[in-house]
PDB file of N, CA and C in Angstrom:
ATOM      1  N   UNK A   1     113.246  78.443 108.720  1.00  0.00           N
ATOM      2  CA  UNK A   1     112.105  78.923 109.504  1.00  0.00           C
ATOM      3  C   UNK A   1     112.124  80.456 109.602  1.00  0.00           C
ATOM      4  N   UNK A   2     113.352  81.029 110.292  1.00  0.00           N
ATOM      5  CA  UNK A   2     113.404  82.375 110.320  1.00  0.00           C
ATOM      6  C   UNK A   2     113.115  83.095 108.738  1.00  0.00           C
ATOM      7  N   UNK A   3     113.717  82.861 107.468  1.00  0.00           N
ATOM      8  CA  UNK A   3     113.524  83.771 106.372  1.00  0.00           C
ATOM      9  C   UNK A   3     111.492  83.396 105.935  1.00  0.00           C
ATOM     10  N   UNK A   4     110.840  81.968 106.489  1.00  0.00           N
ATOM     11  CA  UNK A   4     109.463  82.137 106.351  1.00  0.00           C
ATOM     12  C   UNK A   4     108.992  83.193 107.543  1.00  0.00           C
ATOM     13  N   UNK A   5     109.092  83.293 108.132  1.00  0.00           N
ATOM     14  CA  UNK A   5     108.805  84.048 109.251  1.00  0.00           C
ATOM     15  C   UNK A   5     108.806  85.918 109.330  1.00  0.00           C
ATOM     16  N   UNK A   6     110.141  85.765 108.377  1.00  0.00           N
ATOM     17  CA  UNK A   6     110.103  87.376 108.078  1.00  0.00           C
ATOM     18  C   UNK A   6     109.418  87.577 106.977  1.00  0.00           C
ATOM     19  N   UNK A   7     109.368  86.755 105.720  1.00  0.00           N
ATOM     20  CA  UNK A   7     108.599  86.867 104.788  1.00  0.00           C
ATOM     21  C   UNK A   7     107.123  87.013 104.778  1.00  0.00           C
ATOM     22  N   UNK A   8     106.577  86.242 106.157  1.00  0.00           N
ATOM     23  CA  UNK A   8     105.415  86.649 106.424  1.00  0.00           C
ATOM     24  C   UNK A   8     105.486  88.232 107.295  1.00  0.00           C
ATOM     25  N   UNK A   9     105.665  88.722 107.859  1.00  0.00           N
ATOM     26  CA  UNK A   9     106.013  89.944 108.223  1.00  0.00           C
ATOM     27  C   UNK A   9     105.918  91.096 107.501  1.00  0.00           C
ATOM     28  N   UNK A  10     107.025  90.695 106.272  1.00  0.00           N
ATOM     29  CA  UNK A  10     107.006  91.701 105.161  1.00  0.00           C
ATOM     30  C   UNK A  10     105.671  91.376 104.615  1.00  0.00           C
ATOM     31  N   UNK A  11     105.168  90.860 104.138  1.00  0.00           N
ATOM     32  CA  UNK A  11     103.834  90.693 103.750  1.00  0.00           C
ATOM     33  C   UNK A  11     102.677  90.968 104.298  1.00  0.00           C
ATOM     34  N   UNK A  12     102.821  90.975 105.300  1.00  0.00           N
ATOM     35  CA  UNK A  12     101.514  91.355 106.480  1.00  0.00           C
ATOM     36  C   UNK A  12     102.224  93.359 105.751  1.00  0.00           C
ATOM     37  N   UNK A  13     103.396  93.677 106.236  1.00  0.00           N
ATOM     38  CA  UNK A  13     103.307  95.317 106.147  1.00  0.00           C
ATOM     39  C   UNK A  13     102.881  95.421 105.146  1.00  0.00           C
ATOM     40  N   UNK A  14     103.061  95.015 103.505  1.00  0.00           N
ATOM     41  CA  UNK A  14     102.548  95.276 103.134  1.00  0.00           C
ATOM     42  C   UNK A  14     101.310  95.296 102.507  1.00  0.00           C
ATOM     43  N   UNK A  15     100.807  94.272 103.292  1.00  0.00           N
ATOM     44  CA  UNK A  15      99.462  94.410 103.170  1.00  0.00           C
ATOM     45  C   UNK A  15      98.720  95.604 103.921  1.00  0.00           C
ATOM     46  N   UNK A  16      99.365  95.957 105.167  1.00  0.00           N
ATOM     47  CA  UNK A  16      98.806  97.136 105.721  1.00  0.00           C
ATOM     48  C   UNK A  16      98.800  98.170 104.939  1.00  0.00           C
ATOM     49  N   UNK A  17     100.049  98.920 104.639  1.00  0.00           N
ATOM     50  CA  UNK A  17     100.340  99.366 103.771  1.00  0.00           C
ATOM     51  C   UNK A  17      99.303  99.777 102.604  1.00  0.00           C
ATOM     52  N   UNK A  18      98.934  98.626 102.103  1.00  0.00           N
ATOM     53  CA  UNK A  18      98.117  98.811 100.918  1.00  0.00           C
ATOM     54  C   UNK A  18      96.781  98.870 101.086  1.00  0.00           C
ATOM     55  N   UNK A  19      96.467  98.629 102.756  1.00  0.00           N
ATOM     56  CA  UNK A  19      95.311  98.687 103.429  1.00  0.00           C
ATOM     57  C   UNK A  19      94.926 100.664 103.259  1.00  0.00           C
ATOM     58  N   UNK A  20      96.207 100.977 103.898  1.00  0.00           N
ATOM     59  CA  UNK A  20      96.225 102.693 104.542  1.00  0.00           C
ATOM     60  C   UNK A  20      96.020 103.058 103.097  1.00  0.00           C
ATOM     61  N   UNK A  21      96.674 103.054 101.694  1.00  0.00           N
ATOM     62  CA  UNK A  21      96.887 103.693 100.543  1.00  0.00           C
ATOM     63  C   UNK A  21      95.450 103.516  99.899  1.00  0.00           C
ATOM     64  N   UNK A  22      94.960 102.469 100.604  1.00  0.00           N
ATOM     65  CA  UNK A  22      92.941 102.304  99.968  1.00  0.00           C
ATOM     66  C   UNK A  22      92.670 103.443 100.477  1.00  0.00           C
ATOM     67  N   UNK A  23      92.285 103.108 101.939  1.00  0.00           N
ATOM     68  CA  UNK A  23      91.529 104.040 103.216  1.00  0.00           C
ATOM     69  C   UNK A  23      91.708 105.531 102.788  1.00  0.00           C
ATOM     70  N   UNK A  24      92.928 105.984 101.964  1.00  0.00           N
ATOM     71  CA  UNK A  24      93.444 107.210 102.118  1.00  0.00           C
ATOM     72  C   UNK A  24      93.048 107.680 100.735  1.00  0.00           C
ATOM     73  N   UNK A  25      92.827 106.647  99.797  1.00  0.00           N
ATOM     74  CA  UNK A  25      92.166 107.099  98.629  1.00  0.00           C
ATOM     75  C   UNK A  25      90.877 107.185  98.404  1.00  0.00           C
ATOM     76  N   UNK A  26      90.112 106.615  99.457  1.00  0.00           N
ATOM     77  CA  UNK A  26      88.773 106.722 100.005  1.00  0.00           C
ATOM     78  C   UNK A  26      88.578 107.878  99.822  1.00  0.00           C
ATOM     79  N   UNK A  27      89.388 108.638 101.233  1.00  0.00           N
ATOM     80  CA  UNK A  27      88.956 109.831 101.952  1.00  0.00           C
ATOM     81  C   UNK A  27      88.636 110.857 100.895  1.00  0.00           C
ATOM     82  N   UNK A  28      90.428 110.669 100.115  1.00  0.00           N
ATOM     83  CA  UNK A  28      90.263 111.546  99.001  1.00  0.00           C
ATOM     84  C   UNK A  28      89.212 111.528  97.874  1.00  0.00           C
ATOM     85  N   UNK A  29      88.530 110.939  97.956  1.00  0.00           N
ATOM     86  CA  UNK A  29      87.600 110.699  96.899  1.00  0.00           C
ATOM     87  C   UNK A  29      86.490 111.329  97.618  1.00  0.00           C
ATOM     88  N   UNK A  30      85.938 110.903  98.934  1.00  0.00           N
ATOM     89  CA  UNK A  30      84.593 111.566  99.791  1.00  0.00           C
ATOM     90  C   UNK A  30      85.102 112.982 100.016  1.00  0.00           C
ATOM     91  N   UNK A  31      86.373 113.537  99.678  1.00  0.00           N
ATOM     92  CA  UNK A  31      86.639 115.111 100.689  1.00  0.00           C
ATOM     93  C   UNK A  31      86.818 115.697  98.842  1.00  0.00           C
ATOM     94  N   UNK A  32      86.714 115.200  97.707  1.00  0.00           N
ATOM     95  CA  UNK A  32      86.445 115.550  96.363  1.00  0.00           C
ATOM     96  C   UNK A  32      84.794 115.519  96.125  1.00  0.00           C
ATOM     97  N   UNK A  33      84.078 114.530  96.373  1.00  0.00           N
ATOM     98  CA  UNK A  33      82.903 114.569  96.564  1.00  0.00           C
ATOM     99  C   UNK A  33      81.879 115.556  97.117  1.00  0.00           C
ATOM    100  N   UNK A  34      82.833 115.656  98.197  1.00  0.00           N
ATOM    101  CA  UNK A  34      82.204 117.018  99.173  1.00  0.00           C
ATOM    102  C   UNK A  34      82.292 118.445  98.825  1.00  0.00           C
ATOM    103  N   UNK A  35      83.900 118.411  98.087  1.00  0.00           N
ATOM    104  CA  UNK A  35      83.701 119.879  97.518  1.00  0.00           C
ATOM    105  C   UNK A  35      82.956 120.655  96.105  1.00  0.00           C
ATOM    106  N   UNK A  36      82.353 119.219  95.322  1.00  0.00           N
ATOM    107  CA  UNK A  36      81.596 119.174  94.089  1.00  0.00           C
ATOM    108  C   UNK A  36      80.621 119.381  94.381  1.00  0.00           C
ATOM    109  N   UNK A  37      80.060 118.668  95.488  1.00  0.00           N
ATOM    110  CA  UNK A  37      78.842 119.242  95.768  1.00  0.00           C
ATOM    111  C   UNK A  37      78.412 120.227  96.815  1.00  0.00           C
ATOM    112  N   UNK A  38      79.504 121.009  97.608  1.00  0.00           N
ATOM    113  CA  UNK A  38      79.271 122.537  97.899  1.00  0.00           C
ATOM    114  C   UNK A  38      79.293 123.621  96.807  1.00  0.00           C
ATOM    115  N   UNK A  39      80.024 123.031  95.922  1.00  0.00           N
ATOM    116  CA  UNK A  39      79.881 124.405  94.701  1.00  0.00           C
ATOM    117  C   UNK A  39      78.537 124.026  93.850  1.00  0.00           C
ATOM    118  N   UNK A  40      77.787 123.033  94.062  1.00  0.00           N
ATOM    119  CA  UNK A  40      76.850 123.293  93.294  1.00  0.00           C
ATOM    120  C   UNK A  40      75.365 123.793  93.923  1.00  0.00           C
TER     121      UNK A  40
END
C-alpha cells in the first residue's frame, strides 16, 4: 500500500512539475512575442 501511495505522489509532482515547465514556456513564448512586435 505504502510504495502505491508514494508512487502516486511522485507522479502527481511530476505532473506539476511538467504543469510549471508548460506555463513557463508559455510565458516565454508571449514575453518573445511581445518583443517582436515592439521592434516592429
Amino acid at each position: 500500500m505504502f510504495v502505491i501511495v508514494r508512487n502516486r505522489a511522485q507522479t502527481r509532482l511530476e505532473l506539476n512539475y511538467e504543469k510549471r515547465q508548460h506555463l513557463l514556456g508559455n510565458i516565454d513564448i508571449v514575453l518573445v512575442f511581445k518583443k517582436s512586435f515592439e521592434f516592429r
